[in-house]
N, C-alpha and C. Protein backbone atom coordinates (compact mmCIF):
# COMPACT_ATOMS: atom_id res chain seq x y z
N UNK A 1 -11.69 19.97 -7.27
CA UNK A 1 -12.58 18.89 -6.88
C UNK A 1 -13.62 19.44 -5.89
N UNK A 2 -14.95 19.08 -6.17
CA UNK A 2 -15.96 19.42 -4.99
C UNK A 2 -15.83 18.97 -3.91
N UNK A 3 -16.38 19.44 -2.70
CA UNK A 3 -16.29 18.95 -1.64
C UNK A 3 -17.53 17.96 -1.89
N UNK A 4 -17.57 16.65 -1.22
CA UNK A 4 -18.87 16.22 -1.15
C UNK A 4 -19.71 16.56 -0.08
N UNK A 5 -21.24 16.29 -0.02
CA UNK A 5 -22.60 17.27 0.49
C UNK A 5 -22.20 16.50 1.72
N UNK A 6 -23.26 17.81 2.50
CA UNK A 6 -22.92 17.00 3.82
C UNK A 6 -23.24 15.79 4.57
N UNK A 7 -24.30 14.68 3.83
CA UNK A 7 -25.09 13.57 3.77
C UNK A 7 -23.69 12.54 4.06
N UNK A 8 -22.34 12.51 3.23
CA UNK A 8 -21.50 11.93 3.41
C UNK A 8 -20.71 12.28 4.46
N UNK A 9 -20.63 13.26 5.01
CA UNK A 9 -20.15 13.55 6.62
C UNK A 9 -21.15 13.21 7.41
N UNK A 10 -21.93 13.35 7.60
CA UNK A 10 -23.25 12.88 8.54
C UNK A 10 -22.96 11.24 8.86
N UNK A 11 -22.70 10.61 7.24
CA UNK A 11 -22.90 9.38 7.56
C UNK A 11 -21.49 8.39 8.49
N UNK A 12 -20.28 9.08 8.03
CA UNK A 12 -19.29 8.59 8.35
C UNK A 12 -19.21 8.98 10.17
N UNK A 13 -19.66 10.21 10.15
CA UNK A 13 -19.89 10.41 11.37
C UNK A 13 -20.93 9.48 12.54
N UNK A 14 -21.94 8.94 11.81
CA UNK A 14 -23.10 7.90 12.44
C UNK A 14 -22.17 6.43 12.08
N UNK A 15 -21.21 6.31 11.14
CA UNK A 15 -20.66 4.77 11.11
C UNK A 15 -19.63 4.89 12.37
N UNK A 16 -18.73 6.07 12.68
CA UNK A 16 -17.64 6.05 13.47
C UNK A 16 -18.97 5.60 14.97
N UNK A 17 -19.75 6.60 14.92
CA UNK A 17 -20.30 6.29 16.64
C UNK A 17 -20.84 4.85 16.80
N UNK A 18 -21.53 4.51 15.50
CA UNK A 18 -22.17 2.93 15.69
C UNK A 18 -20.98 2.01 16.14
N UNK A 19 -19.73 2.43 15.69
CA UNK A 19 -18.77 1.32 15.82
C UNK A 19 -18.10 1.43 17.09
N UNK A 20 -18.06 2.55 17.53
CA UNK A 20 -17.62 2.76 18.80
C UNK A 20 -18.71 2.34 20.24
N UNK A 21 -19.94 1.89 19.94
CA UNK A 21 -21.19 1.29 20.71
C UNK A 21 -20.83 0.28 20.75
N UNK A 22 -21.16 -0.26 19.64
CA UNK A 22 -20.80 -1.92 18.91
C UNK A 22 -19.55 -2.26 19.68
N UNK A 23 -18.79 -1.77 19.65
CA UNK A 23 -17.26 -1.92 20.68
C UNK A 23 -17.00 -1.76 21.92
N UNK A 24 -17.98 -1.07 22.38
CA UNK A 24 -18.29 -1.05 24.03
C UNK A 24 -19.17 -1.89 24.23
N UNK A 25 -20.02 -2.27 23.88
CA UNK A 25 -20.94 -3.40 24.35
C UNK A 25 -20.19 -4.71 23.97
N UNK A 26 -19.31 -4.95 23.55
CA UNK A 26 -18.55 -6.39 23.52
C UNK A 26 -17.55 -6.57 24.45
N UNK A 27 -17.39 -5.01 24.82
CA UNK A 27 -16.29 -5.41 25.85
C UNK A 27 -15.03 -4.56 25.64
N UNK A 28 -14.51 -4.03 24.86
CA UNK A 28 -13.40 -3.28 24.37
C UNK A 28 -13.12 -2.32 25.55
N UNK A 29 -11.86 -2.44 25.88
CA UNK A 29 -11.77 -1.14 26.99
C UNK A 29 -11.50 0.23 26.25
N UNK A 30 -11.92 0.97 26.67
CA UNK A 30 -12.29 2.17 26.26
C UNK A 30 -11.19 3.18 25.73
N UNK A 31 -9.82 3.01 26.62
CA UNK A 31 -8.46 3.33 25.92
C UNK A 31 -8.72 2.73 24.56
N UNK A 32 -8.99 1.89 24.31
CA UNK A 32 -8.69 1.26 22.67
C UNK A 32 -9.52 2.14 21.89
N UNK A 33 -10.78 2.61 22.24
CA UNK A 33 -10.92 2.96 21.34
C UNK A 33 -10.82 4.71 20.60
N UNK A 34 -10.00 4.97 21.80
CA UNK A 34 -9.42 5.93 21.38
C UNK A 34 -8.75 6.07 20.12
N UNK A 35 -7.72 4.98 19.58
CA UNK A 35 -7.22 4.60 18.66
C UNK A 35 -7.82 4.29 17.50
N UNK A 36 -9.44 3.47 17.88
CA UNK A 36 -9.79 3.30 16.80
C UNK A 36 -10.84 4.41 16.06
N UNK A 37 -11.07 5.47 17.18
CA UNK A 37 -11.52 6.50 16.43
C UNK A 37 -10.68 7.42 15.53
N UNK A 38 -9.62 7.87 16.17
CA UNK A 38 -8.92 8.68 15.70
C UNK A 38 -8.03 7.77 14.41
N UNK A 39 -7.99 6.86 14.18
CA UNK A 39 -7.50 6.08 13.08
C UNK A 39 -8.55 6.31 11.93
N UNK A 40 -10.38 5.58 12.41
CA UNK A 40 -11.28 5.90 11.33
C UNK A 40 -11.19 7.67 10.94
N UNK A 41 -10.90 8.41 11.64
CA UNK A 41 -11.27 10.04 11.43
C UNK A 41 -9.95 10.36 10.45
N UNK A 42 -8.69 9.71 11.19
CA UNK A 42 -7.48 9.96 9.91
C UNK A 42 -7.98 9.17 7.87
N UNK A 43 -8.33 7.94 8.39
CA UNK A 43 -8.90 7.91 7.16
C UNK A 43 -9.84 8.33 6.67
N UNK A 44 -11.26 8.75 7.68
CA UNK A 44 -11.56 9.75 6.18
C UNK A 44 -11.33 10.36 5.60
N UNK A 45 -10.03 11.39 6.79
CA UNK A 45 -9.68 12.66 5.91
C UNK A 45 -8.82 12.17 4.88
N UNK A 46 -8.24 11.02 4.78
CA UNK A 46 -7.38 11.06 3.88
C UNK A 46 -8.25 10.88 2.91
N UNK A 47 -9.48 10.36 2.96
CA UNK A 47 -10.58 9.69 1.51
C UNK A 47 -10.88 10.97 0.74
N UNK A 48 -11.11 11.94 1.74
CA UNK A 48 -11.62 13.13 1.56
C UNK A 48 -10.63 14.11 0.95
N UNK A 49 -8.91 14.07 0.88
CA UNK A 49 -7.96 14.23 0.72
C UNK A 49 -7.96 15.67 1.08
N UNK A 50 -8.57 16.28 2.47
CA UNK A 50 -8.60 17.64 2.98
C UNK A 50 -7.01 17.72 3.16
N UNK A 51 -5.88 16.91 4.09
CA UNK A 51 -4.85 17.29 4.22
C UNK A 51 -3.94 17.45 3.00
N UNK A 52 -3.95 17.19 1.80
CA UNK A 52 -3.22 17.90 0.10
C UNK A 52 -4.38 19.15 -0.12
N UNK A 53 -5.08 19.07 0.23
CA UNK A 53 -5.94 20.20 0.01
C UNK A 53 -5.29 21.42 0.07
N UNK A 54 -5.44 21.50 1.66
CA UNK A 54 -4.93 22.67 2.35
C UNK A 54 -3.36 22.82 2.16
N UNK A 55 -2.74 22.18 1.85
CA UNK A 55 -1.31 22.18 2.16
C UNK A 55 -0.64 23.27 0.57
N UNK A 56 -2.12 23.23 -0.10
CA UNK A 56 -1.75 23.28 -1.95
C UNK A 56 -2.27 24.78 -1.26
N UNK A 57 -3.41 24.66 -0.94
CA UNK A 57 -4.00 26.38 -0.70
C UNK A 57 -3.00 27.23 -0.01
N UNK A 58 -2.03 27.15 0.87
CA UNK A 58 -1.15 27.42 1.60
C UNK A 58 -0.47 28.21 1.27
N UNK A 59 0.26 26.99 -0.43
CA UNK A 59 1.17 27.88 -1.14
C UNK A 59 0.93 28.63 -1.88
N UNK A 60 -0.33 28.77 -2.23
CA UNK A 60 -0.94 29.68 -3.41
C UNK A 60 -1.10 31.35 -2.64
């Protein structure tokens, strides 16, 4: 499977920070969103399915 270009990392990367703004300006204390970054970053990788990736390259 290809990796996709880097236009789709760029962007997920500009949705994680917008949401993390968007979440400080309402008020969210800032511990939280520790969680909610590192939650969006676990799912991309899983979208991206880098962790079966590597785990297959490993054994080869």
């Amino acid at each position: 499977m290809q990796r996709p270009k880097r236009v789709t990392d760029l962007l997920a990367f500009v949705a994680v920070l917008a949401t993390v703004i968007v979440l400080l300006l309402i008020g969210v204390a800032p511990e939280s969103l520790a969680i909610v970054v590192v939650a969006m970053g676990g799912l991309y990788g899983a979208w991206l399915g880098t962790g079966h990736r590597q785990g297959r390259d490993e054994e080869q």
